[in-house]
Every structure is written in structure tokens, then in C-alpha cells.
N, C-alpha and C. Protein backbone atom coordinates (compact mmCIF):
# COMPACT_ATOMS: atom_id res chain seq x y z
N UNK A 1 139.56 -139.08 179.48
CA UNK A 1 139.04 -140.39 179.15
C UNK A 1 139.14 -140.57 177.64
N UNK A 2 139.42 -142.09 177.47
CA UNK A 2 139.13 -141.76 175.59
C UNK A 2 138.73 -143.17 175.23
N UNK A 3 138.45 -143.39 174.21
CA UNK A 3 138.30 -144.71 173.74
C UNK A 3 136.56 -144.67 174.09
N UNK A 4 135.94 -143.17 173.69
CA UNK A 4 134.50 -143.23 174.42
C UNK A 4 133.39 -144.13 173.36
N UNK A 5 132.29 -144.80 174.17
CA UNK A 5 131.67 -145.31 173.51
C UNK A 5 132.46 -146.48 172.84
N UNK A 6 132.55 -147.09 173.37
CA UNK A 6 133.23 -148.89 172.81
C UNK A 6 134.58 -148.78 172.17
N UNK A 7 135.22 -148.26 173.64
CA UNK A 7 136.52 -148.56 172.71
C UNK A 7 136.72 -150.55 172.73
N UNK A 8 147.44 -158.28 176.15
CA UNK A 8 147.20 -159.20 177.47
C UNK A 8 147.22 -159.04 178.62
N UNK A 9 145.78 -158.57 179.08
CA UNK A 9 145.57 -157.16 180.48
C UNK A 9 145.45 -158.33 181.67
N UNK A 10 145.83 -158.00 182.70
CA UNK A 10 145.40 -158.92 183.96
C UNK A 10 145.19 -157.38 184.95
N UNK A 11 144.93 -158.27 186.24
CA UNK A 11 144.89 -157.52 187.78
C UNK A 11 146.76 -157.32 188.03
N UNK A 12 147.16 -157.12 188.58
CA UNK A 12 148.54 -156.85 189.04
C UNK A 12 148.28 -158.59 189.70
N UNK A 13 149.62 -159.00 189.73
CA UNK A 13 150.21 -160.23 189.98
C UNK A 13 149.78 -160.93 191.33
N UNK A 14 150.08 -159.72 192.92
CA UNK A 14 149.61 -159.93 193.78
C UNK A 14 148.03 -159.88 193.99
N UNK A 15 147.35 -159.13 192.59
CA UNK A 15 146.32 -159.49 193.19
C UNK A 15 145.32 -160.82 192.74
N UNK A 16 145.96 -161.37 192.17
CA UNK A 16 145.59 -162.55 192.09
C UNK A 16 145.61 -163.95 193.16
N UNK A 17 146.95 -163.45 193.75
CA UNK A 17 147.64 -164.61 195.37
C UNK A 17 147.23 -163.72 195.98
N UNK A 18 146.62 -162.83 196.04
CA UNK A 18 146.21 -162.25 197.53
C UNK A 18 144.59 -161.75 197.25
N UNK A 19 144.10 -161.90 198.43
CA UNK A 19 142.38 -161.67 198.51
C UNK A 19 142.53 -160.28 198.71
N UNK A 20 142.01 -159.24 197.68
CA UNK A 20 141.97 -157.42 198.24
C UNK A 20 140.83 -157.05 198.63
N UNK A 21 141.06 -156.34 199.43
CA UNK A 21 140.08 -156.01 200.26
C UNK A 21 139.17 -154.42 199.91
N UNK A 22 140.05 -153.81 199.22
CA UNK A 22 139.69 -152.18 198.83
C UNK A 22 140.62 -151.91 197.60
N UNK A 23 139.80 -150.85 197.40
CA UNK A 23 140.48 -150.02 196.42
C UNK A 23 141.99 -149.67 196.49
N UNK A 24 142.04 -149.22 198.05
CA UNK A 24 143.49 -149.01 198.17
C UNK A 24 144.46 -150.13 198.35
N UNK A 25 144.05 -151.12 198.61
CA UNK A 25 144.51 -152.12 198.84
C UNK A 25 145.28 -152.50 197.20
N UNK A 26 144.38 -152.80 196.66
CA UNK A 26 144.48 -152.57 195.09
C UNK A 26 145.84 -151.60 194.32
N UNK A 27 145.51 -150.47 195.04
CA UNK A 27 146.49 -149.60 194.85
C UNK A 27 147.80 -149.90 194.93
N UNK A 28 148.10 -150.38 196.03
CA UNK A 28 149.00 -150.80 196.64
C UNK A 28 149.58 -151.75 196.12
N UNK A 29 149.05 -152.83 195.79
CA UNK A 29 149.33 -154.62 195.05
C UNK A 29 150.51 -153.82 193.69
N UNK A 30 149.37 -152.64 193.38
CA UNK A 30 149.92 -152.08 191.47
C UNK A 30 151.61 -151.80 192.06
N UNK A 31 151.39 -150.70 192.70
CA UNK A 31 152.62 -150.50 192.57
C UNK A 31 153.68 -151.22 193.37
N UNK A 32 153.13 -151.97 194.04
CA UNK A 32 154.68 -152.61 194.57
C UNK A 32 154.85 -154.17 193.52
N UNK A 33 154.71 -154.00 192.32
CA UNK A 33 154.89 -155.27 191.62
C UNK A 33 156.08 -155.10 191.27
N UNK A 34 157.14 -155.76 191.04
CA UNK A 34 158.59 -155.66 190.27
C UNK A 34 158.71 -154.37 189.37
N UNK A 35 157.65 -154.53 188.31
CA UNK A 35 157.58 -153.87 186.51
C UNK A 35 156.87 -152.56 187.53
N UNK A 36 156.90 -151.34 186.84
CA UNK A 36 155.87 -150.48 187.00
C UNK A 36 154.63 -150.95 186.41
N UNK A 37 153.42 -150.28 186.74
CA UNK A 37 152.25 -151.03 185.65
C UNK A 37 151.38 -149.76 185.01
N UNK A 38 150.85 -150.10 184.07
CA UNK A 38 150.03 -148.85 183.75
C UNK A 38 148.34 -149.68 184.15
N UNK A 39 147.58 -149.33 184.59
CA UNK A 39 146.37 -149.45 184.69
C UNK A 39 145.30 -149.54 183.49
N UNK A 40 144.91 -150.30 183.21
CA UNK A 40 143.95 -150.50 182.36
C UNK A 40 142.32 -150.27 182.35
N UNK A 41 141.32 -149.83 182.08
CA UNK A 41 140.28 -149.76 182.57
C UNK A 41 139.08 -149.49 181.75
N UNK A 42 138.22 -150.06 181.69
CA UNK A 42 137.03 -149.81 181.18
C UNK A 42 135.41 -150.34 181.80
N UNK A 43 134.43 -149.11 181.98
CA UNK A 43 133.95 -148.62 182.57
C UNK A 43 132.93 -148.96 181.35
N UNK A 44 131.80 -150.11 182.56
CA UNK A 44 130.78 -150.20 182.03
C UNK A 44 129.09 -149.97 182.26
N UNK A 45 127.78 -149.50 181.44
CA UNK A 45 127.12 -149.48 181.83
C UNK A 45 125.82 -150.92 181.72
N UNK A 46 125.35 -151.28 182.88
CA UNK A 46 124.34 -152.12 183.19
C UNK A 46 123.34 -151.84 182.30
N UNK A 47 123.00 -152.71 181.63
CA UNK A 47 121.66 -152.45 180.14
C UNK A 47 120.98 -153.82 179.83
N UNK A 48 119.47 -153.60 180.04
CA UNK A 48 118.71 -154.84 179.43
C UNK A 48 119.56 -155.46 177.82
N UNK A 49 119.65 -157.03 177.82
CA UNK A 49 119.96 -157.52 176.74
C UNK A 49 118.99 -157.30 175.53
N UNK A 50 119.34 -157.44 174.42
CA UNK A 50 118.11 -157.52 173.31
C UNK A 50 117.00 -158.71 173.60
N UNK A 51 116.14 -158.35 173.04
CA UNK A 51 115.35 -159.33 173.02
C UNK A 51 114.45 -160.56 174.56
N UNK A 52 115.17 -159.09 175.84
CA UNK A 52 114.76 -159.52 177.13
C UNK A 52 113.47 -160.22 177.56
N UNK A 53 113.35 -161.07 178.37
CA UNK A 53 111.87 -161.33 178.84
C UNK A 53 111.54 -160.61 179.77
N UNK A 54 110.13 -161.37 180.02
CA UNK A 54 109.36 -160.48 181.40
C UNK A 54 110.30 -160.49 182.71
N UNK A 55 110.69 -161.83 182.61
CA UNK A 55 111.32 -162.13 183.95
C UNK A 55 112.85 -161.31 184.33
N UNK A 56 113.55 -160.89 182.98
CA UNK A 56 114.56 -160.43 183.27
C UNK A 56 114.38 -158.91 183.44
N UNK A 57 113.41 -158.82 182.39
CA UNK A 57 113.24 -157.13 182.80
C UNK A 57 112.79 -156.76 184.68
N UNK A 58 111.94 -157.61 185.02
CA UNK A 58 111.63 -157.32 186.69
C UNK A 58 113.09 -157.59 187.30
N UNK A 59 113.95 -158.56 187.11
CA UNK A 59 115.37 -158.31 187.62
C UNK A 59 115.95 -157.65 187.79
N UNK A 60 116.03 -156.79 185.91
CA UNK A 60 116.82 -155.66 185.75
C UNK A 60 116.47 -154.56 186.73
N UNK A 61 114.95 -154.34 186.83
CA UNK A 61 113.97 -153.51 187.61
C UNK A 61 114.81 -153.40 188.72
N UNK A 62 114.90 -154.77 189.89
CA UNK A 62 114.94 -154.77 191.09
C UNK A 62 116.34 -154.37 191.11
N UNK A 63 117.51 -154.05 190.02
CA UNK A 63 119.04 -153.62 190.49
C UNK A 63 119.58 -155.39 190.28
N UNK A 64 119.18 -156.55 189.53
CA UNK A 64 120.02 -157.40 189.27
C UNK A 64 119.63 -157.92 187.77
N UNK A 65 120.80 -158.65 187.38
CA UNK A 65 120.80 -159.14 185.89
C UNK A 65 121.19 -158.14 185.13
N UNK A 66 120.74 -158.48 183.72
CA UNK A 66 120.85 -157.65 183.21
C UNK A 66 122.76 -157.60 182.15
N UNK A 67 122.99 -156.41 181.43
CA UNK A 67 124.12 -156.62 180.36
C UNK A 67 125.07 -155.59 180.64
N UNK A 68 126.33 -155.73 180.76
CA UNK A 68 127.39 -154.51 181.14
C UNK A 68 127.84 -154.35 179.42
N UNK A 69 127.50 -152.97 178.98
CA UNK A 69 128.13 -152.46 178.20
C UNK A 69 129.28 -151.84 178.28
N UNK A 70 130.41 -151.64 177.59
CA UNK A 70 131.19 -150.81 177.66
C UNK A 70 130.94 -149.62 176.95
N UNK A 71 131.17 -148.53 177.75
CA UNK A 71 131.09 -147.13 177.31
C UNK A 71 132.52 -146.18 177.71
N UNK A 72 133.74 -146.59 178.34
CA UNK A 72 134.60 -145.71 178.26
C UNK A 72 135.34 -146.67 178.50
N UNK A 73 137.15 -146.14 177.83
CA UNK A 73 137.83 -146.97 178.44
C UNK A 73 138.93 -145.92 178.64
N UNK A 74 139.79 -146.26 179.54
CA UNK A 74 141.03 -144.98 179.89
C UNK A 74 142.54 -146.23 180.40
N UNK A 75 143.58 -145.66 180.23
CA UNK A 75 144.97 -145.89 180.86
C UNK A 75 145.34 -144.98 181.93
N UNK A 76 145.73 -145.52 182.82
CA UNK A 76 146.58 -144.42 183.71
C UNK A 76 147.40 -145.16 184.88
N UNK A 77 148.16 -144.62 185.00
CA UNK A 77 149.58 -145.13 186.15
C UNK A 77 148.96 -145.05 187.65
N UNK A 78 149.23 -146.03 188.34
CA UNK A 78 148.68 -146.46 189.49
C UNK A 78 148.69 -144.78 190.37
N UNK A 79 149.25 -144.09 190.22
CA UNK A 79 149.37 -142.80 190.61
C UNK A 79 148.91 -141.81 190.63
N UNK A 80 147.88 -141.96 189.03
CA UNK A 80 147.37 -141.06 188.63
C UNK A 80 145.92 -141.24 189.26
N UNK A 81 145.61 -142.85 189.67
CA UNK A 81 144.30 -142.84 190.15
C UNK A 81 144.36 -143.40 191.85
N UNK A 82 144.92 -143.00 192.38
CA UNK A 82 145.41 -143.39 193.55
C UNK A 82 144.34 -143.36 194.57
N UNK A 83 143.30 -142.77 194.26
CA UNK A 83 141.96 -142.17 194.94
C UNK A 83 140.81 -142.33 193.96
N UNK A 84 140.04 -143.60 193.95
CA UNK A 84 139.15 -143.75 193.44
C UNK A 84 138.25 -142.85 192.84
N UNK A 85 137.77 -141.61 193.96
CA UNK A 85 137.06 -140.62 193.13
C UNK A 85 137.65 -140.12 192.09
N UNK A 86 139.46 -139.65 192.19
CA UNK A 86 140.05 -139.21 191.10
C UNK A 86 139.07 -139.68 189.56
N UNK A 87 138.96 -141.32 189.68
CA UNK A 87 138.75 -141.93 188.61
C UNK A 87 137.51 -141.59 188.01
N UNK A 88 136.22 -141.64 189.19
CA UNK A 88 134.64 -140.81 189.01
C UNK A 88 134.83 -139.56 188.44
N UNK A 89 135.81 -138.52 189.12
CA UNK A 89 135.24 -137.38 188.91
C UNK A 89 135.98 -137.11 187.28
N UNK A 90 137.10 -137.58 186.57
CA UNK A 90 137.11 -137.57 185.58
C UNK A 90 136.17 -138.50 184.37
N UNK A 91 135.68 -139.35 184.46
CA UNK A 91 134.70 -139.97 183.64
C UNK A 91 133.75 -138.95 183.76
N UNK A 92 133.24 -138.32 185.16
CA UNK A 92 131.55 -137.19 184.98
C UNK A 92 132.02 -136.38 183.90
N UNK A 93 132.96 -135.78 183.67
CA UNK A 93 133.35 -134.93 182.83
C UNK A 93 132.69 -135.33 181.20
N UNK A 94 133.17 -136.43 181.53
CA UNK A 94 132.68 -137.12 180.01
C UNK A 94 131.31 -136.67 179.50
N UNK A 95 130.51 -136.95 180.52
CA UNK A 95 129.05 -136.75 180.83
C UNK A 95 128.30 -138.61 180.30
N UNK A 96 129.21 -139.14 180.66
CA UNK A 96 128.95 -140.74 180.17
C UNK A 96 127.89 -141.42 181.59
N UNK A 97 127.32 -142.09 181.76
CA UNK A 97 126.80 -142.90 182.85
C UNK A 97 127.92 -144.26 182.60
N UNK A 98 128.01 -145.37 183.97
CA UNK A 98 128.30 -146.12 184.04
C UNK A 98 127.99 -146.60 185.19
N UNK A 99 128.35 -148.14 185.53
CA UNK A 99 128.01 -148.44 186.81
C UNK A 99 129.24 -149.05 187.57
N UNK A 100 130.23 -150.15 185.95
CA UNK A 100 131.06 -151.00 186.68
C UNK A 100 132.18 -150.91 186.46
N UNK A 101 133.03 -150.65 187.19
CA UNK A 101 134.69 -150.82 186.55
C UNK A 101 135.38 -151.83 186.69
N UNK A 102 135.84 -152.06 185.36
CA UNK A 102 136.60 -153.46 185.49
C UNK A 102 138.28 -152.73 185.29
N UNK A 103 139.39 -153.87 185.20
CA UNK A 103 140.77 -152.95 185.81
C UNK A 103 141.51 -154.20 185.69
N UNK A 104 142.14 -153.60 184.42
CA UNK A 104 143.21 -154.87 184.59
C UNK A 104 144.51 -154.34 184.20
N UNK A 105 145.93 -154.69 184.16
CA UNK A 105 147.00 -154.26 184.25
C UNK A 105 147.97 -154.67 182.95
N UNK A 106 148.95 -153.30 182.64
CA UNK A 106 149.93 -153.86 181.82
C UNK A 106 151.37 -153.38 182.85
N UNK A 107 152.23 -154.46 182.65
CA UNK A 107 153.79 -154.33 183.39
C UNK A 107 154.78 -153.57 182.23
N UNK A 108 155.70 -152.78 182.70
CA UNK A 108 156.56 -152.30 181.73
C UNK A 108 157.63 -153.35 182.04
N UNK A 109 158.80 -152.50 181.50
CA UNK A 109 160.15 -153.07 180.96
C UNK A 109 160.84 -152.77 182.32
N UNK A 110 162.33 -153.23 182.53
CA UNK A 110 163.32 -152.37 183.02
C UNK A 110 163.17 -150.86 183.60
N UNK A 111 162.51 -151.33 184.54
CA UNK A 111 161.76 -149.86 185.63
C UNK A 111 160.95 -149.04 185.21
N UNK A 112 160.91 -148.92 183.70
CA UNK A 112 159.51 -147.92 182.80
C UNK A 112 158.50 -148.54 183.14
N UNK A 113 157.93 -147.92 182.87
CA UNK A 113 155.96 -148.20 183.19
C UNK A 113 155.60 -148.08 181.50
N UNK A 114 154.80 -148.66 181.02
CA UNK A 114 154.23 -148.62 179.88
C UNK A 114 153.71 -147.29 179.47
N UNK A 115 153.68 -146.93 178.16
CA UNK A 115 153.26 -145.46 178.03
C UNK A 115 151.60 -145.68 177.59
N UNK A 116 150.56 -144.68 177.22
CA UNK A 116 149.26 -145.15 176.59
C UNK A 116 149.35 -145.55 175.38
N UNK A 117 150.54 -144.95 174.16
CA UNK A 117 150.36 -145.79 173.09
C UNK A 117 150.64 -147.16 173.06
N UNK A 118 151.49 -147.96 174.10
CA UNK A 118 151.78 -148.92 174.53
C UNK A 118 150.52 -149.51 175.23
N UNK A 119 149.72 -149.05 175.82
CA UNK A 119 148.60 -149.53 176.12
C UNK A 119 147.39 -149.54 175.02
N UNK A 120 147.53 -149.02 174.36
CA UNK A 120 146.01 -149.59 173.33
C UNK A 120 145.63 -150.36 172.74
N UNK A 121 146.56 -151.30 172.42
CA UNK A 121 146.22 -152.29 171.75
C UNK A 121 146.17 -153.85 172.87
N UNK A 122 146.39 -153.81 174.25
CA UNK A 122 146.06 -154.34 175.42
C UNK A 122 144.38 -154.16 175.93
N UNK A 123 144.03 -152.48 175.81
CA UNK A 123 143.42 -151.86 176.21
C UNK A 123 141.82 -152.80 175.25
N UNK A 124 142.11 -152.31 173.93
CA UNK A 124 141.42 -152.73 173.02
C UNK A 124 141.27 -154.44 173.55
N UNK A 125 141.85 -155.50 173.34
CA UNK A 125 141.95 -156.87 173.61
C UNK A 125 141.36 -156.95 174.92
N UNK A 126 141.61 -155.81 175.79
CA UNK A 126 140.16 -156.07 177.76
C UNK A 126 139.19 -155.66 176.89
N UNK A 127 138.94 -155.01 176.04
CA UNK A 127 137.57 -153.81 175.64
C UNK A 127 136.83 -155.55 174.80
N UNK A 128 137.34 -156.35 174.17
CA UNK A 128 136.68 -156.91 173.73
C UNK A 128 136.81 -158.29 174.47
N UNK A 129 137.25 -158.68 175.14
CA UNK A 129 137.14 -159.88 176.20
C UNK A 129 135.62 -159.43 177.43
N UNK A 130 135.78 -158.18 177.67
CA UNK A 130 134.58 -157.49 178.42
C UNK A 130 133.04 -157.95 177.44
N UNK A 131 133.49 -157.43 176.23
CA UNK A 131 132.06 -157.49 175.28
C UNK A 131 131.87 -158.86 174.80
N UNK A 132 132.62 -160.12 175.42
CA UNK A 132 132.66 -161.51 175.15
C UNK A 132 132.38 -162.11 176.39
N UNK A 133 132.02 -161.24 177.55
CA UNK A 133 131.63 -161.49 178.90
C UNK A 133 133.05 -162.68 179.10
N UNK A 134 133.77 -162.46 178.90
CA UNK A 134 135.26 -163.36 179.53
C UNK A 134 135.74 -162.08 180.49
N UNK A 135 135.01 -162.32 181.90
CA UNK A 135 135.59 -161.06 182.75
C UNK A 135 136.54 -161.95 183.61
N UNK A 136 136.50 -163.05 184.01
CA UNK A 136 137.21 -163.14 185.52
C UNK A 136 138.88 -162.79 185.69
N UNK A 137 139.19 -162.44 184.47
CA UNK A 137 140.66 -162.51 184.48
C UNK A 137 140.99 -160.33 185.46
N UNK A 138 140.15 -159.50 185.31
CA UNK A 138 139.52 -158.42 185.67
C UNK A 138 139.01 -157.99 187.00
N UNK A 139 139.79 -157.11 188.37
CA UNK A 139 139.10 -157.05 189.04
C UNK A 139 137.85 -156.12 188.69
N UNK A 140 136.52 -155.59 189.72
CA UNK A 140 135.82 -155.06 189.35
C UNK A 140 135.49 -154.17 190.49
N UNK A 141 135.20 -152.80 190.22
CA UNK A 141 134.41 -152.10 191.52
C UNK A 141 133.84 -151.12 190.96
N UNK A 142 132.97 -151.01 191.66
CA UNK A 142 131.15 -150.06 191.38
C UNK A 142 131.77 -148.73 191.26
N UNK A 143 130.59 -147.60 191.54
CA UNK A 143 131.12 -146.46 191.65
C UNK A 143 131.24 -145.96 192.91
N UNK A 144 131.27 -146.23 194.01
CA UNK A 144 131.37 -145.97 194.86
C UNK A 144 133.62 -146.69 195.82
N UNK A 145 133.58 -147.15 194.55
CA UNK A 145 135.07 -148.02 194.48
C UNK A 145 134.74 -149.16 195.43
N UNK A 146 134.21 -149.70 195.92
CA UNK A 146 133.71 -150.94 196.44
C UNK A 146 133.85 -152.40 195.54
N UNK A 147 134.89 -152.93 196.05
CA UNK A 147 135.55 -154.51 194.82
C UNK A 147 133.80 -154.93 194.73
N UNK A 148 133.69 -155.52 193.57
CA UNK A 148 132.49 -156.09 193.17
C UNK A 148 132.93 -157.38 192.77
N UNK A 149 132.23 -158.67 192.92
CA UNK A 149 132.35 -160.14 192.52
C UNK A 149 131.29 -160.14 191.64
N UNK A 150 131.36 -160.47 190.21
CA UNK A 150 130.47 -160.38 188.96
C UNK A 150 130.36 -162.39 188.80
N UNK A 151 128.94 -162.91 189.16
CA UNK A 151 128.93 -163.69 188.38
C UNK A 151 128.12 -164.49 187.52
């Protein structure tokens, strides 16, 4: 993982014309796009805003509301995370908490797939569209890899 603590991305093409249903589903959309894609991702944790009220803190309480921070962000080729846990069990490593993953995509060239130095400065531009709450362009899923609708 890198980019720990706060480090033009989309979803893959089909998944925008098509409703996904899972993770693998997801999987699937990445790599059968024309371009190879590299995966984009950053992994956020759920946190009272500054300056919260009563009412939001009992929200936050009950598991709703509340502020997605970013705390990790990573690249990797539809391949490398092909199995959602893959993606969990390397972030535990970190020893980071999180709750939400957001996931958006870069296309390569002429059959290459983008490399990670090719991704960071994409990577960086989701990392701060996330911290500007401009998510919808971003799919999202929990930790359990379950698509999440944020709104």
C-alpha cells in the first residue's frame, strides 16, 4: 500500500452502461475494456466532521452520517486484486482501519496497462476529488467487497 495517510480516474467504461452487481462483476467490466486498466483506489475511514452536533454524533453512533477520510491509497492491475480479500488482507498489513473503498480506473496505451508511476498523479487528483466529497464519478464497496451507493 502507499500513499499512507492522505495520499482523470473513472470506473472502467462498462461500468458506467452497465448496472454491477459484485465485486467480480467489477472485475470483469476492468479487464475486458479495449485499453488494459490499472486500478485506482483509495480507502477510506468513516469519522465525525469537526465541529459535529448532538444530532449527528447519535447518527454517527447508530453506523450512519458522518465523514470518509482518506487514509490509504494503492494502484494495482485488475489482476492483482482479482479477489477482494486480496485487497483487505494487504491494507491489514498496513495496520490502517478503514471502512470504504472507492475505485476508479486509468486505461493504458496500445495494449500496455499503465505502470504506478503513471498512476500517481491520477491517483493523487481521485485522492483529492474524494477529500472534496465529488465521489459519484467512483464506484464504492465496504469491506466486506459489497458495491456500496454513497449519498
Amino acid at each position: 500500500m502507499s500513499c499512507a495517510s492522505h495520499c482523470q480516474s473513472h470506473a472502467p467504461d462498462t461500468a458506467s452502461s452497465v448496472e454491477l452487481a459484485s465485486y467480480a462483476e467489477f472485475i470483469a467490466a476492468a479487464k475486458a475494456q479495449k485499453e488494459p486498466q490499472r486500478l485506482l483506489w483509495v480507502l477510506a475511514k468513516a469519522e465525525l466532521p469537526n465541529g459535529y452536533t448532538d444530532s449527528q454524533y447519535a447518527l454517527f453512533k447508530q453506523g450512519q452520517g458522518g465523514a470518509l477520510a482518506p487514509v490509504l491509497c494503492v494502484d494495482k492491475l485488475p489482476e492483482e486484486v482479482a479477489d477482494f480479500s486480496v485487497l483487505v488482507a494487504e491494507s491489514a498489513q498496513t495496520g490502517v482501519d478503514w471502512d470504504i473503498a472507492f475505485v476508479g480506473s486509468l486505461a493504458g496505451r496500445a495494449g500496455i496497462a499503465p505502470n504506478s508511476d503513471e498512476a500517481d498523479q491520477p491517483l493523487r487528483l481521485m485522492l483529492r476529488q474524494i477529500e472534496a466529497g465529488m465521489i459519484a464519478d467512483f464506484l464504492t464497496f465496504d469491506r466486506q467487497g459489497q458495491l456500496v451507493r454513497l449519498v
